[in-house]
PDB file of N, CA and C in Angstrom:
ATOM      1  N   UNK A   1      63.531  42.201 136.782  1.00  0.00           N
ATOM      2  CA  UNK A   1      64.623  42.626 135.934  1.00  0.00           C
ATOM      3  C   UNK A   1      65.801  42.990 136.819  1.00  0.00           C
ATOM      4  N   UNK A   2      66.884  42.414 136.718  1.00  0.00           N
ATOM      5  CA  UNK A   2      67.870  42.533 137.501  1.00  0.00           C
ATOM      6  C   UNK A   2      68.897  43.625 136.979  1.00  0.00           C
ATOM      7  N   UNK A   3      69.500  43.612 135.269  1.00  0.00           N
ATOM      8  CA  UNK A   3      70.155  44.868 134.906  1.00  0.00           C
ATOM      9  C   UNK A   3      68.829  45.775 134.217  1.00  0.00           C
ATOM     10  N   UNK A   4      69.587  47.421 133.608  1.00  0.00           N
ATOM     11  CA  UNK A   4      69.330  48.073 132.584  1.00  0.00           C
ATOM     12  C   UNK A   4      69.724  48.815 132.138  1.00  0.00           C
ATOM     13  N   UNK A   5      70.055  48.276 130.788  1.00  0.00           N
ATOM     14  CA  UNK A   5      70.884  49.711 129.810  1.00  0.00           C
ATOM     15  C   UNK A   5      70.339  50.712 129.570  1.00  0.00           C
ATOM     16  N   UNK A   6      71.095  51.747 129.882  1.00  0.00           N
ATOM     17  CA  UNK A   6      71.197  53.344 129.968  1.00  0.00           C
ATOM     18  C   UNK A   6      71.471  53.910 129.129  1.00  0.00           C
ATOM     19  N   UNK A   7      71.573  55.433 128.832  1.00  0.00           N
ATOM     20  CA  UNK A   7      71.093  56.158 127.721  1.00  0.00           C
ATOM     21  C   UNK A   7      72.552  56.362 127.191  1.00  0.00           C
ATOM     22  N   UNK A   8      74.035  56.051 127.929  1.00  0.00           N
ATOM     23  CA  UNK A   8      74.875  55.633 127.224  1.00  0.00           C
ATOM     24  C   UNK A   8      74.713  54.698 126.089  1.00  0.00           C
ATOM     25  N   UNK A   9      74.186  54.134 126.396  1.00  0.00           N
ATOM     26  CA  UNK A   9      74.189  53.237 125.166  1.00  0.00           C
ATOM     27  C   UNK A   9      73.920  53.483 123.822  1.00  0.00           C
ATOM     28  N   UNK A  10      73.133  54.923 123.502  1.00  0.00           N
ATOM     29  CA  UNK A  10      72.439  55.396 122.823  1.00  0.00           C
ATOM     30  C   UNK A  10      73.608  55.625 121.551  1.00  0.00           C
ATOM     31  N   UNK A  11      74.325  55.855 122.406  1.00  0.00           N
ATOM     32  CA  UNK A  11      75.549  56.575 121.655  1.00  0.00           C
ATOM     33  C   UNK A  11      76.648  55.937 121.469  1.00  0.00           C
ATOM     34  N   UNK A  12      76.917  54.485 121.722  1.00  0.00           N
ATOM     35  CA  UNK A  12      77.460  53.613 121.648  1.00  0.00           C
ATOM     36  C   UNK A  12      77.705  52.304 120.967  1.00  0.00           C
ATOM     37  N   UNK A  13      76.338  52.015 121.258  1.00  0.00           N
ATOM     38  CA  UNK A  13      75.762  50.365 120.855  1.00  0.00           C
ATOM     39  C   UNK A  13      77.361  49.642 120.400  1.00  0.00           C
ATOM     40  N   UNK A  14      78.226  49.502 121.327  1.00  0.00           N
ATOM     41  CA  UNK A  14      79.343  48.852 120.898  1.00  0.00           C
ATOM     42  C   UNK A  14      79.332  47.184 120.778  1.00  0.00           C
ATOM     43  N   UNK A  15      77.873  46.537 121.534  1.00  0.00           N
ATOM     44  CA  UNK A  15      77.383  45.413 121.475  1.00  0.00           C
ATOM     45  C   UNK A  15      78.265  44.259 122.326  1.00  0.00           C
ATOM     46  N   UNK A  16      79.166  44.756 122.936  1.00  0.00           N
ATOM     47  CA  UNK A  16      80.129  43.981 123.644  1.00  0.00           C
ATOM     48  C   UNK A  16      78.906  42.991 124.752  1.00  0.00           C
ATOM     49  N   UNK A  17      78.396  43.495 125.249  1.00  0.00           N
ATOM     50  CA  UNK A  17      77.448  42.570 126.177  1.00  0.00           C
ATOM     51  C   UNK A  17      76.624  41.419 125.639  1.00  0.00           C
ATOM     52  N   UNK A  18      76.322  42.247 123.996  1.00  0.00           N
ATOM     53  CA  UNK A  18      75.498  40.657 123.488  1.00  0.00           C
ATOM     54  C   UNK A  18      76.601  39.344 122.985  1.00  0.00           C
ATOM     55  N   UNK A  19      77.890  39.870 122.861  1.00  0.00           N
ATOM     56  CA  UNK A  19      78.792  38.744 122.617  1.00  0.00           C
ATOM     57  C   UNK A  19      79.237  38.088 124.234  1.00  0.00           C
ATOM     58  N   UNK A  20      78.719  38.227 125.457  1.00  0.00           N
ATOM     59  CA  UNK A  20      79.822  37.972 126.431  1.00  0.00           C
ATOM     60  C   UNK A  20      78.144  37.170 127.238  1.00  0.00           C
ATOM     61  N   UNK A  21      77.009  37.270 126.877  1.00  0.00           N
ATOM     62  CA  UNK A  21      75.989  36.893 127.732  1.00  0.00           C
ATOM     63  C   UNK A  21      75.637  35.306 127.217  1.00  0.00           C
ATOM     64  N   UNK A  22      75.803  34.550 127.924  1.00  0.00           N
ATOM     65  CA  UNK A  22      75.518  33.527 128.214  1.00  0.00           C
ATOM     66  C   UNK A  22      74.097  33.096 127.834  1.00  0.00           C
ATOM     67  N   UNK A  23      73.305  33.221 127.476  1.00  0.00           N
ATOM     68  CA  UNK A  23      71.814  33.206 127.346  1.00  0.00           C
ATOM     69  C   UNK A  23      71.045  34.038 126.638  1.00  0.00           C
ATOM     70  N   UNK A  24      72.074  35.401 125.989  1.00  0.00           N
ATOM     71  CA  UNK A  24      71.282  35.277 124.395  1.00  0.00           C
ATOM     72  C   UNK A  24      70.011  36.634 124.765  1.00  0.00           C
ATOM     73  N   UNK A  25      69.922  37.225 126.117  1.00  0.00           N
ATOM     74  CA  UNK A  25      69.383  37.626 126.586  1.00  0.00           C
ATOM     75  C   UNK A  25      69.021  39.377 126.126  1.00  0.00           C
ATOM     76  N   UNK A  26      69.820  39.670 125.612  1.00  0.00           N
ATOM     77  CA  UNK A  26      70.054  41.541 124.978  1.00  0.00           C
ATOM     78  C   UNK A  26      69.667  41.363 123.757  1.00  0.00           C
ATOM     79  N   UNK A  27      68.777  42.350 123.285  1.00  0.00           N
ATOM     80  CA  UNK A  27      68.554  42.510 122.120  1.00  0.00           C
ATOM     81  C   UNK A  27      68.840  43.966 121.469  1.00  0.00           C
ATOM     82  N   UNK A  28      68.924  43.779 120.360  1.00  0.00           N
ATOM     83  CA  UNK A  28      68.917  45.478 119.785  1.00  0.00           C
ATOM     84  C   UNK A  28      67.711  46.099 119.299  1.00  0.00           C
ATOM     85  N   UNK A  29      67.286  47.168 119.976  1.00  0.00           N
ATOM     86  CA  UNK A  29      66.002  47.901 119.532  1.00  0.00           C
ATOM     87  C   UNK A  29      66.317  48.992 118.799  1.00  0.00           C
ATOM     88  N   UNK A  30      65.617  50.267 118.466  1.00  0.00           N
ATOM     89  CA  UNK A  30      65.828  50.979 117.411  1.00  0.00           C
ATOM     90  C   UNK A  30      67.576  51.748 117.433  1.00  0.00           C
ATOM     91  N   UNK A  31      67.475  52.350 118.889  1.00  0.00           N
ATOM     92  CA  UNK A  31      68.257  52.938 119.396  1.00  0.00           C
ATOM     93  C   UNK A  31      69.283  52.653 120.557  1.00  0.00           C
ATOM     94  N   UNK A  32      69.195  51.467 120.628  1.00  0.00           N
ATOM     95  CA  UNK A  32      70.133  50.816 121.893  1.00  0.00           C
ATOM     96  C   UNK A  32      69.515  49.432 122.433  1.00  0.00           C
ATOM     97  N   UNK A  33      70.488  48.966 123.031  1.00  0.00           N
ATOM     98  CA  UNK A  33      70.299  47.582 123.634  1.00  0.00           C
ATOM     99  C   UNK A  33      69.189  47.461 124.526  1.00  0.00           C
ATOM    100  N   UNK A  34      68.828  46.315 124.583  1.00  0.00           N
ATOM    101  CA  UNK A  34      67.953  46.047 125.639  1.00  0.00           C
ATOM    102  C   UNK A  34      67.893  44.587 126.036  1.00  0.00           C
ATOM    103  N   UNK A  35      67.893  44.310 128.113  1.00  0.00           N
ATOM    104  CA  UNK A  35      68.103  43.241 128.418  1.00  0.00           C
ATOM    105  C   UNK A  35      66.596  42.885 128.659  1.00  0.00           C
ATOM    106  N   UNK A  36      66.507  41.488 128.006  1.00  0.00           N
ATOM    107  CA  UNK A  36      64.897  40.622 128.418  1.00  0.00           C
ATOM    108  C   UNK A  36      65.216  40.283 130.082  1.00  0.00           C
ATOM    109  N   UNK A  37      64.329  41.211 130.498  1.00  0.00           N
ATOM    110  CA  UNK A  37      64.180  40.232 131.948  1.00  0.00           C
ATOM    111  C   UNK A  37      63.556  38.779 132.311  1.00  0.00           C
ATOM    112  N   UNK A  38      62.895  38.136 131.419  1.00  0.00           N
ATOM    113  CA  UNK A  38      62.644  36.891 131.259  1.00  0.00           C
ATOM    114  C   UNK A  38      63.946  35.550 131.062  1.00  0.00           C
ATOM    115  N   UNK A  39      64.717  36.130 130.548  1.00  0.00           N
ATOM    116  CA  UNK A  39      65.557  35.320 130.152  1.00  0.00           C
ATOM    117  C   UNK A  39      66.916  35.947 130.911  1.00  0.00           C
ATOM    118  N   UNK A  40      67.225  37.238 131.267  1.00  0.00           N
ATOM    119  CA  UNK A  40      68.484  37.469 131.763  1.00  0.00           C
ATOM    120  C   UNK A  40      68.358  36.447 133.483  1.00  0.00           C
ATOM    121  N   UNK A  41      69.776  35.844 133.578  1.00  0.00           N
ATOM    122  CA  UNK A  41      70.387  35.125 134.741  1.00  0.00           C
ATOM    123  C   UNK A  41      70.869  35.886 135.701  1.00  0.00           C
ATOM    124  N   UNK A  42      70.950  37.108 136.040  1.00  0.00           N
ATOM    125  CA  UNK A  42      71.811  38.323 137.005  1.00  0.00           C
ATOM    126  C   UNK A  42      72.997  37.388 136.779  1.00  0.00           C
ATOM    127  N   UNK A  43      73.728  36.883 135.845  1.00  0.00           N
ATOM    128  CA  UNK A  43      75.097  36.711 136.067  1.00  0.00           C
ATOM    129  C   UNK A  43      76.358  37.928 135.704  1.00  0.00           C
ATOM    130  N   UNK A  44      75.707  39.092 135.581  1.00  0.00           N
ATOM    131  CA  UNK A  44      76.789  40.560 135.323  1.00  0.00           C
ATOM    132  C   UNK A  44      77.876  40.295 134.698  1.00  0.00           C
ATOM    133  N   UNK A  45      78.114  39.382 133.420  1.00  0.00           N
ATOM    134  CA  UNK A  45      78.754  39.728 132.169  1.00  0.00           C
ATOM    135  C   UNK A  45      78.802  40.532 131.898  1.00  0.00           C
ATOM    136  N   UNK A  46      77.831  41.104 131.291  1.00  0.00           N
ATOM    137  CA  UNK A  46      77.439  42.013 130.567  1.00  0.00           C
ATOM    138  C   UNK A  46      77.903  43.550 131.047  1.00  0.00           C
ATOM    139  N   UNK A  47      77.886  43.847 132.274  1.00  0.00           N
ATOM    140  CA  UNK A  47      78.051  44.683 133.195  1.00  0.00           C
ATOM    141  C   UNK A  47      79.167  45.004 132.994  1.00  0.00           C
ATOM    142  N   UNK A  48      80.302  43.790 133.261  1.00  0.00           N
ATOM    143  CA  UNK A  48      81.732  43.594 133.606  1.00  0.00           C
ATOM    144  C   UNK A  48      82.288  44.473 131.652  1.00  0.00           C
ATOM    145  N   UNK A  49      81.807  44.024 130.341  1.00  0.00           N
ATOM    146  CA  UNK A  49      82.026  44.097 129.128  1.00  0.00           C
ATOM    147  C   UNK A  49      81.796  45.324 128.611  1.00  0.00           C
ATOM    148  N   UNK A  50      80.821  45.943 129.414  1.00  0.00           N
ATOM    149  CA  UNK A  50      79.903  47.180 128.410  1.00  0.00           C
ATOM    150  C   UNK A  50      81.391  48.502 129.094  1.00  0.00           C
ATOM    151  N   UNK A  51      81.901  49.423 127.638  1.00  0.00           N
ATOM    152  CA  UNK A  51      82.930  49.929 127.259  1.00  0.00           C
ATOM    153  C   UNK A  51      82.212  51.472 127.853  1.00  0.00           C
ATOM    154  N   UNK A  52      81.083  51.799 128.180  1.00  0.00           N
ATOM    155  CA  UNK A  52      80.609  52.866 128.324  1.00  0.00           C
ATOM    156  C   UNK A  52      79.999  52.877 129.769  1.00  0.00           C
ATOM    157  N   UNK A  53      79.980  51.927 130.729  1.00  0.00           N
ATOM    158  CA  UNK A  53      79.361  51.512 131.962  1.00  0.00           C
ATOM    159  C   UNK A  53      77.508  52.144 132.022  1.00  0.00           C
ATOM    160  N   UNK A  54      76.920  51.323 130.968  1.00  0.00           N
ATOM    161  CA  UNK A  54      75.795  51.701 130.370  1.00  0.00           C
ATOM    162  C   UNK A  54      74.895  50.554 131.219  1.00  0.00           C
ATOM    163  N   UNK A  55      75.009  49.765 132.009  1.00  0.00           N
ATOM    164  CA  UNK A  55      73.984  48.360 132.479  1.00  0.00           C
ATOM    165  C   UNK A  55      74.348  48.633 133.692  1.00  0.00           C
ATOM    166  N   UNK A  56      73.371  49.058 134.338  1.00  0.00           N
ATOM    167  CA  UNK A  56      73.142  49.399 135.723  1.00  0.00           C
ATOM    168  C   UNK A  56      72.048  48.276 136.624  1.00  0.00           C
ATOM    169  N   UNK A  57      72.318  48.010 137.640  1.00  0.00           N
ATOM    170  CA  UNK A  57      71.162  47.136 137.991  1.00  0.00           C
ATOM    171  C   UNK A  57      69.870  47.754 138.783  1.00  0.00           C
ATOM    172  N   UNK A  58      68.599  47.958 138.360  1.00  0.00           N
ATOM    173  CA  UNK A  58      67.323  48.239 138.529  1.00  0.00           C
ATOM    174  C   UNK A  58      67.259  49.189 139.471  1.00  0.00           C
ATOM    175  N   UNK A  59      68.088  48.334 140.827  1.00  0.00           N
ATOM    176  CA  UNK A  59      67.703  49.098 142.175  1.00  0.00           C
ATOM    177  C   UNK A  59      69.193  50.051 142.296  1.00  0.00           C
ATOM    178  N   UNK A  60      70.047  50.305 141.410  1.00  0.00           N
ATOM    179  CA  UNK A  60      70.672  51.479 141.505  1.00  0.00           C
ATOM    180  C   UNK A  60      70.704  52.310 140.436  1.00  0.00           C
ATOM    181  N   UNK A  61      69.155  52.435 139.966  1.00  0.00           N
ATOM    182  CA  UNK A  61      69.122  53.334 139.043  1.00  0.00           C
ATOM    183  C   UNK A  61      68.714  54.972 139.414  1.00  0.00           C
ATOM    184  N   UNK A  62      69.891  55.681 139.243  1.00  0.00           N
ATOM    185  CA  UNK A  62      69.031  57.390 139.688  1.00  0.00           C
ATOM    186  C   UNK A  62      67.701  57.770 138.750  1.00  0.00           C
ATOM    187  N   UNK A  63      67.124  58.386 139.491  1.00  0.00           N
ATOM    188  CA  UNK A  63      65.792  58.850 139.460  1.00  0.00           C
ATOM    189  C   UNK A  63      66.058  59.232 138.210  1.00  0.00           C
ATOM    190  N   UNK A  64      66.729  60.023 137.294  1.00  0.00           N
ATOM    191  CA  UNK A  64      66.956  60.341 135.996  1.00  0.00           C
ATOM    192  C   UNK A  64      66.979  59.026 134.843  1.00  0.00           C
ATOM    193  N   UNK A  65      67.263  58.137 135.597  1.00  0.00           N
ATOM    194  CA  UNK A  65      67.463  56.958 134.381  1.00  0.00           C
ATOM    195  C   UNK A  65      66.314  55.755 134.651  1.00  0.00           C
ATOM    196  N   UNK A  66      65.611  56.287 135.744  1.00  0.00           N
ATOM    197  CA  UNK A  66      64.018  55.882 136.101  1.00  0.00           C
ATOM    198  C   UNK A  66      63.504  55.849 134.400  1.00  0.00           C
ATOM    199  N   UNK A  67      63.611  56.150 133.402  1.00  0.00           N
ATOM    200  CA  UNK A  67      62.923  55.959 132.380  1.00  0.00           C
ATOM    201  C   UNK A  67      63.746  54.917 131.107  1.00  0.00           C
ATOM    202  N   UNK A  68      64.483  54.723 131.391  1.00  0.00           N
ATOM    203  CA  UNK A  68      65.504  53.774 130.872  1.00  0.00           C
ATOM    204  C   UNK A  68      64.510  51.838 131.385  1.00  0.00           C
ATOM    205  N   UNK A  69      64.122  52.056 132.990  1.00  0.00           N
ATOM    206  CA  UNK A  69      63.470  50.988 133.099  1.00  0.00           C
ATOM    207  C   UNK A  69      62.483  50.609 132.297  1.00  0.00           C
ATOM    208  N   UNK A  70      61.574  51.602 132.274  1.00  0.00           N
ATOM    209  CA  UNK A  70      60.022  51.687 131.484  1.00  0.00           C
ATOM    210  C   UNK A  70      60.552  51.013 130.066  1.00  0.00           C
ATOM    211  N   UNK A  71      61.171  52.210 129.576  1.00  0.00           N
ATOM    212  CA  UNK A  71      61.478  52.423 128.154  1.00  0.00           C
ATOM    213  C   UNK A  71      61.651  50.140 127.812  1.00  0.00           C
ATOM    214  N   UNK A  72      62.747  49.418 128.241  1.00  0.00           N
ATOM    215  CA  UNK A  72      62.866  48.100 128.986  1.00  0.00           C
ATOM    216  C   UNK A  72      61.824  47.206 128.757  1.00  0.00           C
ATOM    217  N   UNK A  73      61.272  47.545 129.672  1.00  0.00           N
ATOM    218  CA  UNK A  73      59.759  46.982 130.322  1.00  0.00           C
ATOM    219  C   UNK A  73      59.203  46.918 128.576  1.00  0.00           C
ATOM    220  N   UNK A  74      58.667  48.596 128.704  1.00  0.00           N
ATOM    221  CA  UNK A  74      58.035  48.211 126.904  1.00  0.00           C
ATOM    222  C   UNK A  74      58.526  47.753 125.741  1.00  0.00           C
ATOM    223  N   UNK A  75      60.003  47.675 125.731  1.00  0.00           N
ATOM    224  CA  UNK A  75      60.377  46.612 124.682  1.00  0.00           C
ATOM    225  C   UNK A  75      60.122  45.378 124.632  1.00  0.00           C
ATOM    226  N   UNK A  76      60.400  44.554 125.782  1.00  0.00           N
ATOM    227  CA  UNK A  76      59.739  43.217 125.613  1.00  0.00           C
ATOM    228  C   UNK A  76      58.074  42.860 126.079  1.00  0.00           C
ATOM    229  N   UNK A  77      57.232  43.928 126.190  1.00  0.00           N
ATOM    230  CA  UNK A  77      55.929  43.335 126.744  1.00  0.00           C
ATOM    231  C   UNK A  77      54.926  42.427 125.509  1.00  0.00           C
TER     232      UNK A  77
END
């Protein structure tokens, strides 16, 4: 998994990333977006679009948003 949306999003869902991604890749779960790592390209659309700087990539996630990955992970398993 190359991005992941953060708990900004929670409070946001302005959806700008699922209109700008190339591949269809974000979905909406109960409470906020979520990127399929199966299908996301690391091409950082999405990144560049999101109005709340909510899509962080994996390996610069602080230890606090360490659960934002999981949370991820178990949406698409």
């Amino acid at each position: 998994m190359a991005f992941v949306i953060t708990s900004p999003c929670r409070h946001e869902k302005a959806a700008e990333c699922v209109d700008v991604c190339p591949v269809d890749c974000i979905e909406k779960g109960e409470d906020q977006y979520f990127i399929d790592p199966n299908t996301c390209i690391d091409c950082g659309a999405c990144v560049a679009a999101c109005p709340v700087d909510a899509i962080v990539d994996e390996h610069e996630l602080s230890p606090d948003q360490e659960e934002m990955l999981e949370k991820a992970e178990s949406f698409f398993a």
